[in-house]
PDB file of N, CA and C in Angstrom:
ATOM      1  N   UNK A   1       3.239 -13.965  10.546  1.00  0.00           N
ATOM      2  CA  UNK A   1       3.330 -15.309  10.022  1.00  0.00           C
ATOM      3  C   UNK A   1       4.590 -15.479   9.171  1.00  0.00           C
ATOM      4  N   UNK A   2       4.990 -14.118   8.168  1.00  0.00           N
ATOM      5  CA  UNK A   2       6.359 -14.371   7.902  1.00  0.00           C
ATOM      6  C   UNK A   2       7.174 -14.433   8.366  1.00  0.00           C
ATOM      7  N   UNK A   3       7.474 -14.007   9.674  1.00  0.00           N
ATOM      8  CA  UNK A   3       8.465 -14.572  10.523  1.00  0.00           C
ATOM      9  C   UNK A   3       8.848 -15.417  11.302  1.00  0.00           C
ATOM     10  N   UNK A   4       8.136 -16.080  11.270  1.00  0.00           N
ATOM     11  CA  UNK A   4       7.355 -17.758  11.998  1.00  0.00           C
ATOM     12  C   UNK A   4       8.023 -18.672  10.596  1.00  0.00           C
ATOM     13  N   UNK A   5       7.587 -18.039   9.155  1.00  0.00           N
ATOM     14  CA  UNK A   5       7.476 -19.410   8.621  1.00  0.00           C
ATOM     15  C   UNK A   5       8.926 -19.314   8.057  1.00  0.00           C
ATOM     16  N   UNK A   6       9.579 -18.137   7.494  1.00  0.00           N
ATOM     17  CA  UNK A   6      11.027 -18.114   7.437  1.00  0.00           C
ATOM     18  C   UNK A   6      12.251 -18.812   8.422  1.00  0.00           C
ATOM     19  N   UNK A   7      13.106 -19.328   8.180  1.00  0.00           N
ATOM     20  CA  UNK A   7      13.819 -19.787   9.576  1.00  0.00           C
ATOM     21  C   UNK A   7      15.223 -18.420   9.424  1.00  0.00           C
ATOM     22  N   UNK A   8      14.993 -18.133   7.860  1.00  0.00           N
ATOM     23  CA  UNK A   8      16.329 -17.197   7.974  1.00  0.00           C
ATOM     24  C   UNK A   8      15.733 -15.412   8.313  1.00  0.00           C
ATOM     25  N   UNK A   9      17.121 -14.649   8.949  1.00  0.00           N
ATOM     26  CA  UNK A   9      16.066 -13.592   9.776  1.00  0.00           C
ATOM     27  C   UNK A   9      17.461 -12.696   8.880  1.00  0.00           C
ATOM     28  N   UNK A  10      17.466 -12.487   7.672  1.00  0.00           N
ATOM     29  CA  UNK A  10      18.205 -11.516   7.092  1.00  0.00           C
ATOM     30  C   UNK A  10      17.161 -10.886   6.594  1.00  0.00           C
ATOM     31  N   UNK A  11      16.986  -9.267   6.641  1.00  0.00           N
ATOM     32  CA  UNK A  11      15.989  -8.598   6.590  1.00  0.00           C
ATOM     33  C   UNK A  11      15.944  -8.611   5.093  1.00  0.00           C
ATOM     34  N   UNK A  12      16.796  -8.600   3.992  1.00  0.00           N
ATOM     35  CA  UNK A  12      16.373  -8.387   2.886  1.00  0.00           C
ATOM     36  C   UNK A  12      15.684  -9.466   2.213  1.00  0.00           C
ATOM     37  N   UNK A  13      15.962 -10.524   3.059  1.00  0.00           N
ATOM     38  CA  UNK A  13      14.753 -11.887   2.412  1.00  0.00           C
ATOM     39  C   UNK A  13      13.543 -11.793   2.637  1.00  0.00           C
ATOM     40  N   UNK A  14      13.280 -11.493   4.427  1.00  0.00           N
ATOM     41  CA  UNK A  14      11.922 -11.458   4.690  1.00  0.00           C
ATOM     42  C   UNK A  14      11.288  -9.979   4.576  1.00  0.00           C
ATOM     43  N   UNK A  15      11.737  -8.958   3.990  1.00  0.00           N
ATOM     44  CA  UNK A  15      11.065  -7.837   3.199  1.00  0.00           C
ATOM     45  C   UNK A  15      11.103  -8.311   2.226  1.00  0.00           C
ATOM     46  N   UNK A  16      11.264  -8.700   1.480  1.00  0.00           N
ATOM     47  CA  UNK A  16      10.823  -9.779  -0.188  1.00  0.00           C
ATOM     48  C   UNK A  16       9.473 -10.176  -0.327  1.00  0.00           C
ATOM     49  N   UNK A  17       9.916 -11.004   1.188  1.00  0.00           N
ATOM     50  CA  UNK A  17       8.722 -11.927   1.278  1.00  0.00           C
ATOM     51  C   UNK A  17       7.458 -11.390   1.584  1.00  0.00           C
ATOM     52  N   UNK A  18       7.294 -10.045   2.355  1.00  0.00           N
ATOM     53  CA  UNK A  18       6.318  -9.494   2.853  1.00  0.00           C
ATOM     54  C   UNK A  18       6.138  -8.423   1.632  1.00  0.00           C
ATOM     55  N   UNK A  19       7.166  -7.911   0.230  1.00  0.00           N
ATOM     56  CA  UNK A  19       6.057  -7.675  -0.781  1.00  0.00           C
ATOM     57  C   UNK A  19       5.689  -8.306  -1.462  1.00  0.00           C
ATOM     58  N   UNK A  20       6.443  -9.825  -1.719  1.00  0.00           N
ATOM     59  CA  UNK A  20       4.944 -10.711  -2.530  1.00  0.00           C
ATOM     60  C   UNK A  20       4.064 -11.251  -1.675  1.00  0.00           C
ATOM     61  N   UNK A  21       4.277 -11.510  -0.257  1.00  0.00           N
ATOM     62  CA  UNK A  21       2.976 -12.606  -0.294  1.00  0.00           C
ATOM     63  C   UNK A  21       1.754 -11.418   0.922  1.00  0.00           C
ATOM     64  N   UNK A  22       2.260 -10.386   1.675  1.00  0.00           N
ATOM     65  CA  UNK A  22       1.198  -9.932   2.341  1.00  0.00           C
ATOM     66  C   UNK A  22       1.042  -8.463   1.582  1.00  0.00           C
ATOM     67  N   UNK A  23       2.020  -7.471   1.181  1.00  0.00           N
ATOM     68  CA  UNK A  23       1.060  -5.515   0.660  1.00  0.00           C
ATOM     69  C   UNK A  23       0.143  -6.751  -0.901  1.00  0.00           C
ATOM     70  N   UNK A  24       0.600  -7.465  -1.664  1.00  0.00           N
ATOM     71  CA  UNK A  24      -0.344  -7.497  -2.396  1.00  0.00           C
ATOM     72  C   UNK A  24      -1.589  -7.876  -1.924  1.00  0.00           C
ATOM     73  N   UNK A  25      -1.964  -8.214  -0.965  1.00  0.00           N
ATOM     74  CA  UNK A  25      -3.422  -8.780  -0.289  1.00  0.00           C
ATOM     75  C   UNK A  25      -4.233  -7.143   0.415  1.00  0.00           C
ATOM     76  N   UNK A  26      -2.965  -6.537   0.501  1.00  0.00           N
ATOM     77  CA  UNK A  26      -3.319  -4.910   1.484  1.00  0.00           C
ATOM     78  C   UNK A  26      -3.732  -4.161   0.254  1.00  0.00           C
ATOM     79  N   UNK A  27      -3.282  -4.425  -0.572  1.00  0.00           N
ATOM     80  CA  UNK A  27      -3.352  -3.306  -1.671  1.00  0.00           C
ATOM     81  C   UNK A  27      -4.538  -3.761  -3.091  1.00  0.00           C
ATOM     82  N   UNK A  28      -4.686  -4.756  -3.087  1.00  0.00           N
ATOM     83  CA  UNK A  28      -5.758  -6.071  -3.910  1.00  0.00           C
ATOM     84  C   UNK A  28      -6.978  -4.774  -4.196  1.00  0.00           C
ATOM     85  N   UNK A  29      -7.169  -4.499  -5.355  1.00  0.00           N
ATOM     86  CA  UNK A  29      -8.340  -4.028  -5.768  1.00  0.00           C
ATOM     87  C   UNK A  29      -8.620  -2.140  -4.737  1.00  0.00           C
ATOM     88  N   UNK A  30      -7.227  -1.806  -4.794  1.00  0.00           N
ATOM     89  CA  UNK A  30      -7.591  -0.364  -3.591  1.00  0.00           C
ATOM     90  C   UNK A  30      -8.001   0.654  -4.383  1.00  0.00           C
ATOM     91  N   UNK A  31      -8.074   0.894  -5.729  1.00  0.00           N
ATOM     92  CA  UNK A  31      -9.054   1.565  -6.422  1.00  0.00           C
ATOM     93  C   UNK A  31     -10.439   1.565  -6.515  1.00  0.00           C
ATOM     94  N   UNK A  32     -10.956   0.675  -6.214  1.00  0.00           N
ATOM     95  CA  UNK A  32     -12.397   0.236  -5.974  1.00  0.00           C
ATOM     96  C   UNK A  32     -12.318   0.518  -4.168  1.00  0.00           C
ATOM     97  N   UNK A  33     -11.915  -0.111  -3.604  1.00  0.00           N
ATOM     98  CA  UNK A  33     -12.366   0.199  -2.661  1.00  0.00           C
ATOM     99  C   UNK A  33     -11.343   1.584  -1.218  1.00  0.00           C
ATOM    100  N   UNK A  34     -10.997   1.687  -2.057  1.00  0.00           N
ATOM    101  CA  UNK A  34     -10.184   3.087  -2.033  1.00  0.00           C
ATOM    102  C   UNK A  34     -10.163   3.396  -0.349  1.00  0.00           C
ATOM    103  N   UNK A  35      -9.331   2.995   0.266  1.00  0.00           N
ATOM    104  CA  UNK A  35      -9.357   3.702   1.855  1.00  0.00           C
ATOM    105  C   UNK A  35      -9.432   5.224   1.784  1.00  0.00           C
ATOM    106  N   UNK A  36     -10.286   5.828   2.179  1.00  0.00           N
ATOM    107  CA  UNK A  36     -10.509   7.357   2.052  1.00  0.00           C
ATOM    108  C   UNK A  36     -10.546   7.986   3.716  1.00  0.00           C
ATOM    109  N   UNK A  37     -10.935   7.398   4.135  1.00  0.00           N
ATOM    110  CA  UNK A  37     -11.532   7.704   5.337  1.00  0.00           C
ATOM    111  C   UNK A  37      -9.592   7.394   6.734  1.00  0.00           C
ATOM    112  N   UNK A  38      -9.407   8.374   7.397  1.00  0.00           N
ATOM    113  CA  UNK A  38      -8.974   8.076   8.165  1.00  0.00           C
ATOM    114  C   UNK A  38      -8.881   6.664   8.513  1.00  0.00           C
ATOM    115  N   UNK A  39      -9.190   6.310   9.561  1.00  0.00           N
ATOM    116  CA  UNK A  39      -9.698   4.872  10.033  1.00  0.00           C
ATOM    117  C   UNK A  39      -8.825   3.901   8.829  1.00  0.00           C
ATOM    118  N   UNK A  40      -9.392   3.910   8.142  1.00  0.00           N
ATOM    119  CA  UNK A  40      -9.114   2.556   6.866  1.00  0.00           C
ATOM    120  C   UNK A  40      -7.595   3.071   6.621  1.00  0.00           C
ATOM    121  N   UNK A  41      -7.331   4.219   6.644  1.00  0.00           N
ATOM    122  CA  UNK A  41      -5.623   4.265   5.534  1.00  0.00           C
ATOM    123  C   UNK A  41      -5.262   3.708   7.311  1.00  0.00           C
ATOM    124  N   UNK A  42      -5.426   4.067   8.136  1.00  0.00           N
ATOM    125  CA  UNK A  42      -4.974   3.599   9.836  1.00  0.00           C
ATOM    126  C   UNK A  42      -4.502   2.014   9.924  1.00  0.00           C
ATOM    127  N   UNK A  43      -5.851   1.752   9.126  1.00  0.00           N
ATOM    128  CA  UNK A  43      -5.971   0.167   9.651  1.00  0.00           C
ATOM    129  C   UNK A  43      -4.682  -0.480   8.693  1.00  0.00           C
ATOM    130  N   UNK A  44      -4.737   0.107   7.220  1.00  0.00           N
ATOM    131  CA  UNK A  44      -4.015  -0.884   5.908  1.00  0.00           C
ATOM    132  C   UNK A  44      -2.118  -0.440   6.749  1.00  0.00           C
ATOM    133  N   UNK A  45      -2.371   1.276   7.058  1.00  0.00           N
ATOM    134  CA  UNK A  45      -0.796   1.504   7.232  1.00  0.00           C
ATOM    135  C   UNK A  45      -0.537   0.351   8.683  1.00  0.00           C
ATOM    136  N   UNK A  46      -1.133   0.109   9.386  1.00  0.00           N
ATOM    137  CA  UNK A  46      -1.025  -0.655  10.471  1.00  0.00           C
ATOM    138  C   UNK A  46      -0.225  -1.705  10.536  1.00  0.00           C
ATOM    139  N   UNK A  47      -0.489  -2.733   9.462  1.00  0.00           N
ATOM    140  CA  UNK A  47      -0.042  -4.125   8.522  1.00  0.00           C
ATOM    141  C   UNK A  47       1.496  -4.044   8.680  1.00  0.00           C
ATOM    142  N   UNK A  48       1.777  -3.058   7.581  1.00  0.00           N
ATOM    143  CA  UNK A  48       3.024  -2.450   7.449  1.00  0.00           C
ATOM    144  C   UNK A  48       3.942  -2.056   8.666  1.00  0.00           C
ATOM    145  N   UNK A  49       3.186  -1.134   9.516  1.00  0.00           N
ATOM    146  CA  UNK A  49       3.810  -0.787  10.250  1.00  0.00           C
ATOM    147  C   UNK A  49       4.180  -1.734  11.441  1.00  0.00           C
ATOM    148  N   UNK A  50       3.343  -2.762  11.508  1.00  0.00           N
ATOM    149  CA  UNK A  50       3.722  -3.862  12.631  1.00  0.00           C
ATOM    150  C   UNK A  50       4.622  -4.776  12.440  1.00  0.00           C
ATOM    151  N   UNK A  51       4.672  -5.132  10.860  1.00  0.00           N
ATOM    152  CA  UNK A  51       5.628  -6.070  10.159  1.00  0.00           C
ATOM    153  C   UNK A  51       7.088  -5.452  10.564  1.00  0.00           C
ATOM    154  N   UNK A  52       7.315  -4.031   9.804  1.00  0.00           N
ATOM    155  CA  UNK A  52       8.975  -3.498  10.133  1.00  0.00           C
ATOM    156  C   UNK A  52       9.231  -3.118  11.461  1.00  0.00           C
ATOM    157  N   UNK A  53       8.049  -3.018  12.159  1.00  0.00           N
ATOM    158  CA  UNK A  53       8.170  -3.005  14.252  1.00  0.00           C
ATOM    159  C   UNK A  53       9.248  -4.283  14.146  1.00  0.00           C
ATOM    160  N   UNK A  54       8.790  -5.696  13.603  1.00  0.00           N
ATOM    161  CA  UNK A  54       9.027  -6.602  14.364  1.00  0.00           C
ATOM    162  C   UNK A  54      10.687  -6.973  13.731  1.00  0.00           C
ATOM    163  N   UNK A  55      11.654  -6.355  12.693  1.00  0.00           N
ATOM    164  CA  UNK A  55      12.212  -6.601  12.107  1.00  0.00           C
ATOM    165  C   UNK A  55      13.369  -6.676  13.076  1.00  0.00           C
ATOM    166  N   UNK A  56      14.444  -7.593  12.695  1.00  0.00           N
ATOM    167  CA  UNK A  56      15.888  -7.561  13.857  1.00  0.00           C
ATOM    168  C   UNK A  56      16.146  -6.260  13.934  1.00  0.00           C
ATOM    169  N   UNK A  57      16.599  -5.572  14.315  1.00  0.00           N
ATOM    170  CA  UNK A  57      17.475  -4.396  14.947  1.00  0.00           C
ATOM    171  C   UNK A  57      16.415  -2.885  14.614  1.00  0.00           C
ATOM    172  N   UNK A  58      15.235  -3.055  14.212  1.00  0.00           N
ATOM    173  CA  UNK A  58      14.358  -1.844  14.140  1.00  0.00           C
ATOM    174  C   UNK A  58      13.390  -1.519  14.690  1.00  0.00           C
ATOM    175  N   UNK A  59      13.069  -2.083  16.061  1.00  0.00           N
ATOM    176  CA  UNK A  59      12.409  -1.844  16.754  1.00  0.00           C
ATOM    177  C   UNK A  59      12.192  -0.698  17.233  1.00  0.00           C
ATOM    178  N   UNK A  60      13.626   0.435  17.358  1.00  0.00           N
ATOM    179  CA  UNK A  60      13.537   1.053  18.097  1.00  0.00           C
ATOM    180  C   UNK A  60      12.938   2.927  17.256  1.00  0.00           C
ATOM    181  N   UNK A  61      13.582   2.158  15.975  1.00  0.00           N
ATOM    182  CA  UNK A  61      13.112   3.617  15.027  1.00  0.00           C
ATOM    183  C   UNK A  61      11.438   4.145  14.862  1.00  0.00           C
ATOM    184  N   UNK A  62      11.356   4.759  14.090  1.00  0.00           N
ATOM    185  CA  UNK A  62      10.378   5.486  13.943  1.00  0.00           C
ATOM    186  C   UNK A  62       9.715   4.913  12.936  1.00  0.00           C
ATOM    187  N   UNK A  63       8.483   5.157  12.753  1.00  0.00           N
ATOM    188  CA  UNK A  63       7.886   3.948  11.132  1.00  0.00           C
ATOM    189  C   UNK A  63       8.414   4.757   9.907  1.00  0.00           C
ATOM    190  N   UNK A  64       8.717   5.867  10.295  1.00  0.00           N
ATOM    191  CA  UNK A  64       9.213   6.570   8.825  1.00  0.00           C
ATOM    192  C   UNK A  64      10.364   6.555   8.807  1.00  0.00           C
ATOM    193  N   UNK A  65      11.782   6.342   9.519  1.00  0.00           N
ATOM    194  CA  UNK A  65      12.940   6.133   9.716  1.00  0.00           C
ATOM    195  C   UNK A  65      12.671   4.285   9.585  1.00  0.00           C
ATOM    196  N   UNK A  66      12.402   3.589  10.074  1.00  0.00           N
ATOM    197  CA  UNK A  66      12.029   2.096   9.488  1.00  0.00           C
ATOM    198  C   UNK A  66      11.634   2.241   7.578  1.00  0.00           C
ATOM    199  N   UNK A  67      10.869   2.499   7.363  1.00  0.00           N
ATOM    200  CA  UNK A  67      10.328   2.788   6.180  1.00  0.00           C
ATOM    201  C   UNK A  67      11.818   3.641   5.076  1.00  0.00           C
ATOM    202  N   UNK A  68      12.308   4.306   5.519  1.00  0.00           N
ATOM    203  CA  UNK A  68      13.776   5.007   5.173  1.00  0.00           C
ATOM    204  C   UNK A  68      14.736   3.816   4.959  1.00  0.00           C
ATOM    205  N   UNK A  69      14.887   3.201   5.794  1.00  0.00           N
ATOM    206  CA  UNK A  69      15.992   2.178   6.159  1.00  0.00           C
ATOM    207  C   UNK A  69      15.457   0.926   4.900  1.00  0.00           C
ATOM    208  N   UNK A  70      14.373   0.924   5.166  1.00  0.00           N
ATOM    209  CA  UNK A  70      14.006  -0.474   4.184  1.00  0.00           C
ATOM    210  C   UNK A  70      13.728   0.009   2.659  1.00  0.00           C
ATOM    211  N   UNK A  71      13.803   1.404   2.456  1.00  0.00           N
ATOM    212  CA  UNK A  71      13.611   1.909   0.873  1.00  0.00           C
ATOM    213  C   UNK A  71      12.238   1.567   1.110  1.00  0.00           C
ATOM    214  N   UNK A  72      11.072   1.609   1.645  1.00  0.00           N
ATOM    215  CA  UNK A  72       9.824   1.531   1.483  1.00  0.00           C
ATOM    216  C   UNK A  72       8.685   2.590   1.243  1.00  0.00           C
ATOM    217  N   UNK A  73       7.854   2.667   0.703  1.00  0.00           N
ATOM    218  CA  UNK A  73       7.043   3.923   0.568  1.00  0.00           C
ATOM    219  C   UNK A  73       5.573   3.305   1.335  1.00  0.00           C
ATOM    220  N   UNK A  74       5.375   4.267   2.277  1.00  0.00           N
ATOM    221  CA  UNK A  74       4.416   3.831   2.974  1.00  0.00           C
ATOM    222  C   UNK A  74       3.151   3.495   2.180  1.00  0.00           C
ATOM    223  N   UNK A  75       1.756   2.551   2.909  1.00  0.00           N
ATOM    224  CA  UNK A  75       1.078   2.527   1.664  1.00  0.00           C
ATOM    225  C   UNK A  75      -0.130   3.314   1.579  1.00  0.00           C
ATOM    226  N   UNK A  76      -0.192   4.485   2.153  1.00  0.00           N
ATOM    227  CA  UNK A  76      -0.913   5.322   1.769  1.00  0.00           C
ATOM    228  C   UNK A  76      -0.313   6.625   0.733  1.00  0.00           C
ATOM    229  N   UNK A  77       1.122   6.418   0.473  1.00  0.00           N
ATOM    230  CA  UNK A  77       1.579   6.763  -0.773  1.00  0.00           C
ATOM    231  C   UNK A  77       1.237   5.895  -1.563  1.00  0.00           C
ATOM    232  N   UNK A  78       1.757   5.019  -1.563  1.00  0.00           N
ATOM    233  CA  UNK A  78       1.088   3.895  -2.701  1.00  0.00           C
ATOM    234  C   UNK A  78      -0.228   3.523  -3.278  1.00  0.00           C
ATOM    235  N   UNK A  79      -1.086   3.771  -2.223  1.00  0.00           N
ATOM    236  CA  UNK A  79      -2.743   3.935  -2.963  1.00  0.00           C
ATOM    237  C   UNK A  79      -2.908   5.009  -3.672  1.00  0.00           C
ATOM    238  N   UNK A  80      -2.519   6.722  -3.214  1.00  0.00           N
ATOM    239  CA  UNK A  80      -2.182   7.356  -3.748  1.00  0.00           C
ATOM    240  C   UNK A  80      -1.746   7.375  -5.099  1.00  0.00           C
ATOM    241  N   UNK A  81      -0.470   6.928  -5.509  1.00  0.00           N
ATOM    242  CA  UNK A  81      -0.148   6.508  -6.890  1.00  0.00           C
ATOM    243  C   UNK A  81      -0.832   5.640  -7.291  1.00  0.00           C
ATOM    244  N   UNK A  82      -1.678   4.756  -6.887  1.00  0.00           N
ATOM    245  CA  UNK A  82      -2.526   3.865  -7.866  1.00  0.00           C
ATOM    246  C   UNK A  82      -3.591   4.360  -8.198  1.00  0.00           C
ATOM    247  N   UNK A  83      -4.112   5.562  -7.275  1.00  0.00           N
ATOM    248  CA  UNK A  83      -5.546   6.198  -7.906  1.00  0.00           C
ATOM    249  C   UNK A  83      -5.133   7.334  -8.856  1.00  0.00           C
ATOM    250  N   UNK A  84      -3.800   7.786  -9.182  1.00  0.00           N
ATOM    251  CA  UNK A  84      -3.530   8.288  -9.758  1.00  0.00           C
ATOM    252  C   UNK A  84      -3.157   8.191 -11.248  1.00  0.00           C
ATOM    253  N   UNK A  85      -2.768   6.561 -11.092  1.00  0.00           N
ATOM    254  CA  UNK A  85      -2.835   5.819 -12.409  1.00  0.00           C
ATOM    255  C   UNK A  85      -4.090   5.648 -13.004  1.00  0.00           C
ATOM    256  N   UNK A  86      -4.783   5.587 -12.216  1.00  0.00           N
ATOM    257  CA  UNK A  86      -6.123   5.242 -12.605  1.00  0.00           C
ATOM    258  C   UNK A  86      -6.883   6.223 -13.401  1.00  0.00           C
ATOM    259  N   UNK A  87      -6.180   7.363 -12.690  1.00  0.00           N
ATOM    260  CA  UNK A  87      -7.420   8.554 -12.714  1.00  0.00           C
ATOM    261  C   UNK A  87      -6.795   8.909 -14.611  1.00  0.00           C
ATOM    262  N   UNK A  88      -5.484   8.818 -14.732  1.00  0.00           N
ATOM    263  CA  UNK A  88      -4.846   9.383 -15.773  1.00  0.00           C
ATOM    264  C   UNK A  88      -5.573   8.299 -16.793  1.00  0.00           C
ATOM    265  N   UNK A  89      -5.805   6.870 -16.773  1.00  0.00           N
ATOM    266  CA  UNK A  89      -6.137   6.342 -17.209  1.00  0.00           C
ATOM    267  C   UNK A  89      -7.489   6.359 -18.033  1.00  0.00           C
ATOM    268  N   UNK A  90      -8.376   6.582 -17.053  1.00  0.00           N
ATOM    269  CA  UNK A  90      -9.675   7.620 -17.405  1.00  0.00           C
ATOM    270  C   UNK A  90     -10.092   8.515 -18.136  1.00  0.00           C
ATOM    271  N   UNK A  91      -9.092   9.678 -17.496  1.00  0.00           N
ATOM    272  CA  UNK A  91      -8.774  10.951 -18.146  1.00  0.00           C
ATOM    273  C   UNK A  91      -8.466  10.711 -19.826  1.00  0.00           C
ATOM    274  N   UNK A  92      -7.208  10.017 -19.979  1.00  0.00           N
ATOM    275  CA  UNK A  92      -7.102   9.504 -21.451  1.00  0.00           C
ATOM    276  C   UNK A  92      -7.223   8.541 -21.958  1.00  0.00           C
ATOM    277  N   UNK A  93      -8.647   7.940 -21.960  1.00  0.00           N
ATOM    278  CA  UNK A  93      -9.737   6.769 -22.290  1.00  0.00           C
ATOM    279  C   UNK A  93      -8.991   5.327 -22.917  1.00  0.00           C
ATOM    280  N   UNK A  94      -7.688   5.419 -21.734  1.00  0.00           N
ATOM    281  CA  UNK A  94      -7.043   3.805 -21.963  1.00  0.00           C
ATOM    282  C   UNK A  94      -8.223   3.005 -21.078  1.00  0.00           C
ATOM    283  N   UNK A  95      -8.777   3.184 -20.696  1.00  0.00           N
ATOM    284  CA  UNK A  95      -9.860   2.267 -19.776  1.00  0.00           C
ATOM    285  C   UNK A  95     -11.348   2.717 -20.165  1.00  0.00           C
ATOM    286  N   UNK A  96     -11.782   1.617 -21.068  1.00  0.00           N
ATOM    287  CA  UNK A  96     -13.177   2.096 -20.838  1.00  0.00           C
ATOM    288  C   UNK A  96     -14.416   2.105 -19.656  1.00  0.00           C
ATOM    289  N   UNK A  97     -14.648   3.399 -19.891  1.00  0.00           N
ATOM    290  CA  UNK A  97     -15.796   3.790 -17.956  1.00  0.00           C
ATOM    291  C   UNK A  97     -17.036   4.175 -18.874  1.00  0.00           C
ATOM    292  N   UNK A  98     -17.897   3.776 -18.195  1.00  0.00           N
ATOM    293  CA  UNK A  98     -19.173   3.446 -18.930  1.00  0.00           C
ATOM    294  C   UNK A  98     -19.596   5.363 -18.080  1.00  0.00           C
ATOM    295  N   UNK A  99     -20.593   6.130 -19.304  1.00  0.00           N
ATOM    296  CA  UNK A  99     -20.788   7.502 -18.573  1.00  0.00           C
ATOM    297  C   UNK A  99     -21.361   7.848 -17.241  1.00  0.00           C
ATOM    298  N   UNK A 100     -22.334   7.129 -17.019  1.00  0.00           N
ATOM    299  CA  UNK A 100     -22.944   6.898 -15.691  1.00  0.00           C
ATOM    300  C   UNK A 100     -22.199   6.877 -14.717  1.00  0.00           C
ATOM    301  N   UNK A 101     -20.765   6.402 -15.249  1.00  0.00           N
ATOM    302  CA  UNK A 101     -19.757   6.093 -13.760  1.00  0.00           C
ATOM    303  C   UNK A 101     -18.853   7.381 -13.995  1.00  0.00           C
ATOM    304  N   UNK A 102     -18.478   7.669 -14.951  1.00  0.00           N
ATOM    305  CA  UNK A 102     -17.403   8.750 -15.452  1.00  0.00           C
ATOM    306  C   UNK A 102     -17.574   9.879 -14.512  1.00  0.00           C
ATOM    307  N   UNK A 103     -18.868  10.215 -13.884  1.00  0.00           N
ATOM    308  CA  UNK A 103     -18.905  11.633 -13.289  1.00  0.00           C
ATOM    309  C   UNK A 103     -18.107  11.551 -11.955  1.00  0.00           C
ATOM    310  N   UNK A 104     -18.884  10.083 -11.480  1.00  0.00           N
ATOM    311  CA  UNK A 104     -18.121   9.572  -9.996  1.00  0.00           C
ATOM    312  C   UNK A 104     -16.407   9.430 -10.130  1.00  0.00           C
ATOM    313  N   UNK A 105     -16.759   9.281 -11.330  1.00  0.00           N
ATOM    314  CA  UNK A 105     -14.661   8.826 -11.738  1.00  0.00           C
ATOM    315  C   UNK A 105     -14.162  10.083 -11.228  1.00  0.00           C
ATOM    316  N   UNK A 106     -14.689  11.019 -12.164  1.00  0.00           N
ATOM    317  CA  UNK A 106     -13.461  12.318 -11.862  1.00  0.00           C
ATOM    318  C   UNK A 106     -14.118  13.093 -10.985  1.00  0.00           C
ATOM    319  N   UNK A 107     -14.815  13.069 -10.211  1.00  0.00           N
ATOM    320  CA  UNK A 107     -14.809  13.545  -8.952  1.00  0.00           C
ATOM    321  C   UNK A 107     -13.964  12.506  -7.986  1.00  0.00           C
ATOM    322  N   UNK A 108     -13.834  11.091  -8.132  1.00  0.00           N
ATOM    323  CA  UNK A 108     -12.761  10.695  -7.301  1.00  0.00           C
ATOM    324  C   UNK A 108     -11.351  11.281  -7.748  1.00  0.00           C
ATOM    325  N   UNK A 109     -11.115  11.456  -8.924  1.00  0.00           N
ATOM    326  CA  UNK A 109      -9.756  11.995  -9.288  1.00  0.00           C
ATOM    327  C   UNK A 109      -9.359  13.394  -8.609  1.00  0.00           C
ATOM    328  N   UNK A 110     -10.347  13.927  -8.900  1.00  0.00           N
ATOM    329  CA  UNK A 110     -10.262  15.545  -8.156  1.00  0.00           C
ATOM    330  C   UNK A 110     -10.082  15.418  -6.784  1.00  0.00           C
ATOM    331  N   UNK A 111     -10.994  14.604  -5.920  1.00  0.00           N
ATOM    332  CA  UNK A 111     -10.499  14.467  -4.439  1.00  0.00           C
ATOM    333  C   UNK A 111      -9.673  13.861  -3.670  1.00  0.00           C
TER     334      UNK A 111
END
């Protein structure tokens, strides 16, 4: 749809555009619901990976040579670092976690 609704096709506008208006919708609350499972990091990296498929002249690369080219970190690095913020967060009680949940906490941190 961002490339439909843009009329200009300079890649550094419409990669702009695809991190404010679509990874924040991919990435919306991924601590809670945390893609863990194969399948799900498949489905979210998918998004991504179809968007820089469709980009002028990168069709032909690789999603990690695409991803290279655009300075991008795929987003199963990126959930990664957000459960990691999280977990540190926890760990040193900038976030209050009620105890009942705390056990589930850092066993998600650990895994």
């Amino acid at each position: 749809m961002i490339q439909r609704a843009f009329v200009s096709r300079n890649i550094d506008l419409v990669v702009r555009a695809y991190l404010v208006y679509v990874r924040p919708l991919v990435e919306y609350n991924s601590v809670i619901w945390s893609p863990y499972t194969i399948q799900d990091i498949e489905a979210t990296e998918r998004v991504q990976r179809r968007f820089t498929k469709n980009l002028p002249g990168l069709r032909k690369l690789t999603y990690k040579d695409r991803l290279r080219r655009l300075h991008l970190p795929s987003l199963q690095l990126r959930h990664l670092h957000v459960d990691l913020v999280w977990c540190y967060k926890i760990l040193f009680s900038i976030v209050e976690t009620p105890t009942e949940d705390f056990n589930h906490a850092q066993y998600v941190c650990l895994h």
